[in-house]
N, C-alpha and C. Protein backbone atom coordinates (compact mmCIF):
# COMPACT_ATOMS: atom_id res chain seq x y z
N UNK A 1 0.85 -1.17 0.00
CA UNK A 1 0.00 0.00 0.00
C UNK A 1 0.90 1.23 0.00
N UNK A 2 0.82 2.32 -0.89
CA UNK A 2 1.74 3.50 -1.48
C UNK A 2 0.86 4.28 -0.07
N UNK A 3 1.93 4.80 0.53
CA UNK A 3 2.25 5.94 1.39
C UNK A 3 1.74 7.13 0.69
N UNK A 4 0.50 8.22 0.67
CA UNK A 4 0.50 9.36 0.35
C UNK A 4 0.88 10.69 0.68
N UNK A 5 1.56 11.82 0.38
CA UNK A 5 1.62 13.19 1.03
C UNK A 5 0.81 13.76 0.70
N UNK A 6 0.38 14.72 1.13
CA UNK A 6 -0.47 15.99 1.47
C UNK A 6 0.06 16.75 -0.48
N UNK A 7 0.89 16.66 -0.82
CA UNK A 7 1.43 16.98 -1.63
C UNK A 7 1.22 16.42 -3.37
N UNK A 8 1.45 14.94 -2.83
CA UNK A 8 1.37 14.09 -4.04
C UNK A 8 -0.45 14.31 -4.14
N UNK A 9 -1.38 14.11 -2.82
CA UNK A 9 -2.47 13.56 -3.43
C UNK A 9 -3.17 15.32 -4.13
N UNK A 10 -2.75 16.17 -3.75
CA UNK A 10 -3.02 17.87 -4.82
C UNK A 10 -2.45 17.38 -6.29
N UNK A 11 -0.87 17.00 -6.33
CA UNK A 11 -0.83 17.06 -7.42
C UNK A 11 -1.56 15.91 -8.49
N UNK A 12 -2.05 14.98 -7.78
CA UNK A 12 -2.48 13.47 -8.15
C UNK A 12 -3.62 14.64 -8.99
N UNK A 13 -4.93 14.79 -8.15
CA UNK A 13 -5.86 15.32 -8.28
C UNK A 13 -6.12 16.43 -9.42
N UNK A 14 -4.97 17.33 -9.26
CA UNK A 14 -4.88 18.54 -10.53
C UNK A 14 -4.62 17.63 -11.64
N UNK A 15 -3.89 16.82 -11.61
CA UNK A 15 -3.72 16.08 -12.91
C UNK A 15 -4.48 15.88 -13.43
N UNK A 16 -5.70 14.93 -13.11
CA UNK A 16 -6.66 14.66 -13.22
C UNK A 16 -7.48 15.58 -13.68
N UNK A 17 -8.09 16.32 -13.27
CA UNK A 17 -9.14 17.52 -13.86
C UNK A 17 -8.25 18.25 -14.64
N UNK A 18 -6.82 18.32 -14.53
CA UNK A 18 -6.06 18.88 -15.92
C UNK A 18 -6.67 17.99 -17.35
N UNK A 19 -6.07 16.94 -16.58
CA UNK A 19 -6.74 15.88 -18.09
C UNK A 19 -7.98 16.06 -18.41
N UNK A 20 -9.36 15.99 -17.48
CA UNK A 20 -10.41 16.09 -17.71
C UNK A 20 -11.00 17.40 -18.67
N UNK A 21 -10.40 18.42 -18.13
CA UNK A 21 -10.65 19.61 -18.91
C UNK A 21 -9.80 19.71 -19.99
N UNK A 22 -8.87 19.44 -20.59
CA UNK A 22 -8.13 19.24 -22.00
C UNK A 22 -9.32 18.34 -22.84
N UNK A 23 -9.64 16.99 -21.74
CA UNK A 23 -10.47 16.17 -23.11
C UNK A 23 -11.83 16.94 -23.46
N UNK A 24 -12.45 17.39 -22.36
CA UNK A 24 -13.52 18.43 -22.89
C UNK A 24 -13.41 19.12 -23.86
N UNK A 25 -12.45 19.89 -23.74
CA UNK A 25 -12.34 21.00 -25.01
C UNK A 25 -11.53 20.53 -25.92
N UNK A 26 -11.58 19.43 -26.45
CA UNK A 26 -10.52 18.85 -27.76
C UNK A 26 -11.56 19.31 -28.89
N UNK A 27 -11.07 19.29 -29.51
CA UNK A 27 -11.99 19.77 -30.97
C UNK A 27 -11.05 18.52 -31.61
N UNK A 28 -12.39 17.93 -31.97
CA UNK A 28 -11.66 16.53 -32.52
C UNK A 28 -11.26 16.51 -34.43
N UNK A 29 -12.28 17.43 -34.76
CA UNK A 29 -11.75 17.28 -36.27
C UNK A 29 -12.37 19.36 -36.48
N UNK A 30 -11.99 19.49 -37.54
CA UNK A 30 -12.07 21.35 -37.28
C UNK A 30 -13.13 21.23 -38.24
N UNK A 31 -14.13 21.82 -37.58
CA UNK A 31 -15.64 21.57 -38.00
C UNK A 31 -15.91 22.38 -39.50
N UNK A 32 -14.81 23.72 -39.50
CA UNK A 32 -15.16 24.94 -40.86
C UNK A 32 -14.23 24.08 -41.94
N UNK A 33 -13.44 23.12 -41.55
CA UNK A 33 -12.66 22.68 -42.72
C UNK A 33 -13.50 22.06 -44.36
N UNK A 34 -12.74 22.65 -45.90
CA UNK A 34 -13.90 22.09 -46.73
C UNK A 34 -14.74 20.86 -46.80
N UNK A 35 -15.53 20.87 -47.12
CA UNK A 35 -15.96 19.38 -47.40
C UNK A 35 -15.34 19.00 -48.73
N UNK A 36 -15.09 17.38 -48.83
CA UNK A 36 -13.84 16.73 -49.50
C UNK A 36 -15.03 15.48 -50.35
N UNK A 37 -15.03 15.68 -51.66
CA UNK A 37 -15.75 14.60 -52.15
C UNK A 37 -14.98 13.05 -52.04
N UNK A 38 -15.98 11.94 -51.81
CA UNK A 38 -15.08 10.55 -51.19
C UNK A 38 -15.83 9.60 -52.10
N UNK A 39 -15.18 8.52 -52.71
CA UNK A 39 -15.92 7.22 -52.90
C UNK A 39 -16.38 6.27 -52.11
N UNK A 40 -17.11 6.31 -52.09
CA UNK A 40 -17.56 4.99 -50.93
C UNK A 40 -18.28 3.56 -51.79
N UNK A 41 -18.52 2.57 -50.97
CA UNK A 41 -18.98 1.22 -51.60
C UNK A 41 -20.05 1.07 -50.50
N UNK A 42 -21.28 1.12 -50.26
CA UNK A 42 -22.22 0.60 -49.93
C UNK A 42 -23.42 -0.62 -50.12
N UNK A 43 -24.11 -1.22 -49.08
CA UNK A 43 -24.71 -2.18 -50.14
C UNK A 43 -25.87 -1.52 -50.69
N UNK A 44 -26.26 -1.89 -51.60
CA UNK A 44 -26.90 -1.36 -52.42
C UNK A 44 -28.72 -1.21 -51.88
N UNK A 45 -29.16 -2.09 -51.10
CA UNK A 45 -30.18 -2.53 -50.37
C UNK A 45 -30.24 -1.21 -49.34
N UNK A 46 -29.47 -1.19 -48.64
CA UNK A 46 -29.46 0.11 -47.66
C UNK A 46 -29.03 1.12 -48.46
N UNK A 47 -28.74 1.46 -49.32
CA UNK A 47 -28.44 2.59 -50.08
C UNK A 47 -29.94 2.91 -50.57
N UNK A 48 -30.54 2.07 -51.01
CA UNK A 48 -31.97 2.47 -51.72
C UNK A 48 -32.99 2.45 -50.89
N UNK A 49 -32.84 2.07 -49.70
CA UNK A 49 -33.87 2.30 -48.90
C UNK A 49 -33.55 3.98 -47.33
N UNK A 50 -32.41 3.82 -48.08
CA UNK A 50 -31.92 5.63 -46.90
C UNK A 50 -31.77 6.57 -48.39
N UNK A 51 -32.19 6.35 -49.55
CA UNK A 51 -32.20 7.84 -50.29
C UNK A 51 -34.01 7.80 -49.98
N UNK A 52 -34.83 6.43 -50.19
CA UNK A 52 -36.37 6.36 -50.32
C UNK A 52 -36.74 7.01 -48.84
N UNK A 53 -35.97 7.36 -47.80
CA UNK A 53 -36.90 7.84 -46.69
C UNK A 53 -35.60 9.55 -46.66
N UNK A 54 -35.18 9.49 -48.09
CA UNK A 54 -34.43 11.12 -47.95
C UNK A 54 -33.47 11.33 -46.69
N UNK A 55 -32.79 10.10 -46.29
CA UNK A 55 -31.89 10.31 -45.13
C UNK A 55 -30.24 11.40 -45.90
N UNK A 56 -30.25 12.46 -45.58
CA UNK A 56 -28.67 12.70 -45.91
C UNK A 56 -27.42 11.75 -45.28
N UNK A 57 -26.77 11.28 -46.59
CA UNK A 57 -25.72 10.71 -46.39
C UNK A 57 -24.22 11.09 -45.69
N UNK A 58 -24.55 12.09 -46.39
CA UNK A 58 -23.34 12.96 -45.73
C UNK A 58 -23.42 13.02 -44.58
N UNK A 59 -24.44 13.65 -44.13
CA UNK A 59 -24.51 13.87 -42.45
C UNK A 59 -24.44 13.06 -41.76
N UNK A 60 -25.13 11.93 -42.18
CA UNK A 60 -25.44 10.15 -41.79
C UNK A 60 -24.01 10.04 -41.31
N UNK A 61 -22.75 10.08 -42.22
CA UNK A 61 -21.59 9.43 -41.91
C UNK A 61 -20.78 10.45 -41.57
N UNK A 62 -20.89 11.84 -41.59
CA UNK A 62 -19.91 12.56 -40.18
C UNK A 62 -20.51 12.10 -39.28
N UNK A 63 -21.77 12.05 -38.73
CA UNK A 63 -22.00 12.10 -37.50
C UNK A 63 -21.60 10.80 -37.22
N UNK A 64 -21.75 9.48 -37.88
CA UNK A 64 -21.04 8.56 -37.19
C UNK A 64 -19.64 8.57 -36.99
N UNK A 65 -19.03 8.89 -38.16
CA UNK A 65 -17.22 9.08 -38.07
C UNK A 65 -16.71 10.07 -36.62
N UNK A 66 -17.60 10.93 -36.51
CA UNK A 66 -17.68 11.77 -35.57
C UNK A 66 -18.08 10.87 -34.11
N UNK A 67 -18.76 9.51 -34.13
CA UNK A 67 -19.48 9.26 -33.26
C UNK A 67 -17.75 8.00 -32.88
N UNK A 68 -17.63 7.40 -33.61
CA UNK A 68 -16.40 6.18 -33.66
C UNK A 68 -14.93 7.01 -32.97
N UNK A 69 -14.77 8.45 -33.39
CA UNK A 69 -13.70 8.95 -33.46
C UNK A 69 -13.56 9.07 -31.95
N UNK A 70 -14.96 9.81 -30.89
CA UNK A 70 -14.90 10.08 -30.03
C UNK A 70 -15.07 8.88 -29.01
N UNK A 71 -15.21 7.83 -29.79
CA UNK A 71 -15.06 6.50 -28.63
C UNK A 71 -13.79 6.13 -28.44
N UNK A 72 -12.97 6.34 -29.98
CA UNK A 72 -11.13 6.06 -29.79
C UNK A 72 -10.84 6.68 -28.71
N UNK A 73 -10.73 7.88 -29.37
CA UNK A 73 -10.39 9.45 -28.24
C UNK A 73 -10.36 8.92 -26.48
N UNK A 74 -11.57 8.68 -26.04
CA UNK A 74 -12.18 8.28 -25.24
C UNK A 74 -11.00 6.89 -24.34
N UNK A 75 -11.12 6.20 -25.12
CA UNK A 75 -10.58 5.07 -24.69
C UNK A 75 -9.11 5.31 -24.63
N UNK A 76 -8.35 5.94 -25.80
CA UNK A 76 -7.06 6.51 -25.54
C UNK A 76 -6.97 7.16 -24.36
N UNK A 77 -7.66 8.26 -24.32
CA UNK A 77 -7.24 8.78 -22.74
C UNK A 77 -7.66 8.10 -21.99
N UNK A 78 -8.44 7.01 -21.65
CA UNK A 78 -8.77 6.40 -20.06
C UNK A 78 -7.73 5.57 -20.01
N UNK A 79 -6.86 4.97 -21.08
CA UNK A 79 -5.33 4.02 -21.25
C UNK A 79 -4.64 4.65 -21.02
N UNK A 80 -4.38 5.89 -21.57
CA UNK A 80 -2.94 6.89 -21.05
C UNK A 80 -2.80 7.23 -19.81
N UNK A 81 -4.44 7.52 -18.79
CA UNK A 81 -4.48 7.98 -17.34
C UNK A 81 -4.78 6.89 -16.32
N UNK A 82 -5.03 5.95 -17.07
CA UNK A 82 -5.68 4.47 -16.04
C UNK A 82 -5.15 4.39 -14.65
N UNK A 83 -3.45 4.85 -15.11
CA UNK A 83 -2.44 4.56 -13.33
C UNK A 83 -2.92 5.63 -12.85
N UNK A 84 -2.85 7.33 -12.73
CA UNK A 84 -3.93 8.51 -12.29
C UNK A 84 -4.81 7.95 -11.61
N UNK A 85 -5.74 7.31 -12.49
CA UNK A 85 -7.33 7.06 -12.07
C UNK A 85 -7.69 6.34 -11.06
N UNK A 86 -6.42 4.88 -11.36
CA UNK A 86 -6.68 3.82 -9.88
C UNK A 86 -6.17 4.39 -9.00
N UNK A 87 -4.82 5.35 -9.05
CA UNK A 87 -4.36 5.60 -7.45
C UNK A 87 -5.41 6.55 -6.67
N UNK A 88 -6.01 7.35 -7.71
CA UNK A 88 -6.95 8.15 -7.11
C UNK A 88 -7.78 7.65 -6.94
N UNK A 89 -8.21 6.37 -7.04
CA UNK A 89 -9.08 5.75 -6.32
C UNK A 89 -8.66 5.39 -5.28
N UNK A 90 -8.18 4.62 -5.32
CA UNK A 90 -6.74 3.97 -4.28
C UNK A 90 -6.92 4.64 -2.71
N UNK A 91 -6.63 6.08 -3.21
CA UNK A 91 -6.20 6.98 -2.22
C UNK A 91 -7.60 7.65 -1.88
N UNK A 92 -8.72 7.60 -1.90
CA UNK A 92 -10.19 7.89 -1.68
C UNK A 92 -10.82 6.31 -1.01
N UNK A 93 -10.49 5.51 -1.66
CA UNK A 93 -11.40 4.51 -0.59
C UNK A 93 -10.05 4.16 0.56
N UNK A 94 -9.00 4.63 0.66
CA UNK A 94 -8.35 4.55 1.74
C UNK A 94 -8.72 5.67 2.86
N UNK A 95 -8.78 7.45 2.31
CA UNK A 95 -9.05 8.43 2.82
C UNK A 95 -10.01 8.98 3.16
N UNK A 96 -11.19 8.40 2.10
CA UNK A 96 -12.26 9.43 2.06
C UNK A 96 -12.40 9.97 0.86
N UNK A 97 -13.67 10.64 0.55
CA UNK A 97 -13.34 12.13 -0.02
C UNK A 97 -13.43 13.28 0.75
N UNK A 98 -13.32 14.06 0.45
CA UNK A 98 -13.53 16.03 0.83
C UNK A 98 -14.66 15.64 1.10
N UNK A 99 -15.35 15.79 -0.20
CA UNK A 99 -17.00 15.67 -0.08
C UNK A 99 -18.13 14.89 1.20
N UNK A 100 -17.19 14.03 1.24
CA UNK A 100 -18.21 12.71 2.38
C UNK A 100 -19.04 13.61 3.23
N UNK A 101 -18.27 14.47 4.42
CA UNK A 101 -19.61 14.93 5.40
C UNK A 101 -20.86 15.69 4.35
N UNK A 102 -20.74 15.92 3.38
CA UNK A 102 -21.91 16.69 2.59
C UNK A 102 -22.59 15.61 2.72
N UNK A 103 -22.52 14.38 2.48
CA UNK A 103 -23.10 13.47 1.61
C UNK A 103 -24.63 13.37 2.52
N UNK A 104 -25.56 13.44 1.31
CA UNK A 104 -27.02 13.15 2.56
C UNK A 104 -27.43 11.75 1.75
N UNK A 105 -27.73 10.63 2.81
CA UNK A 105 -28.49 9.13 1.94
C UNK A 105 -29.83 9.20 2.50
């Protein structure tokens, strides 16, 4: 069991909401950049049944590319901070939190 200071567990903690607030504000792809014509291969079955209910394609697949990108993203940073995350756990179900006397059950 890692010994904490008064010291390490501030800087533990800033880290943390350092990271947290960087991933918030990532701008994952730059939204004003042109749009880029692409080939794609679809099956043909779902192709003719998302033009027959007028679904935009385009939008259809940023918003998913947009939707996949931010699960990488996502998972990259919870792998890069994982050791962060457990000690700060670590060091809360050993300590407490701040918060606890607030807590109403």
């Amino acid at each position: 069991m890692a010994c904490y200071t008064g010291a390490y567990c501030c800087w533990l903690i800033m880290r943390i909401i350092n990271a947290l607030e960087i991933f918030v504000a990532i701008q994952f792809y730059d939204k004003k950049a042109v749009k880029k014509a692409a080939n794609l291969s679809v099956n043909s079955d779902l192709l003719t049944k998302a033009r027959d209910l007028k679904i935009n394609l385009s939008r259809t697949l940023e918003n998913a590319l947009k939707d996949e990108l931010r699960k990488i993203e996502q998972a990259k940073w919870k792998k890069e901070n994982l050791k962060a995350i457990e000690s700060l756990n670590e060091l809360s179900e050993k300590n407490g939190l701040f918060s606890d006397k607030y807590r109403v059950f």
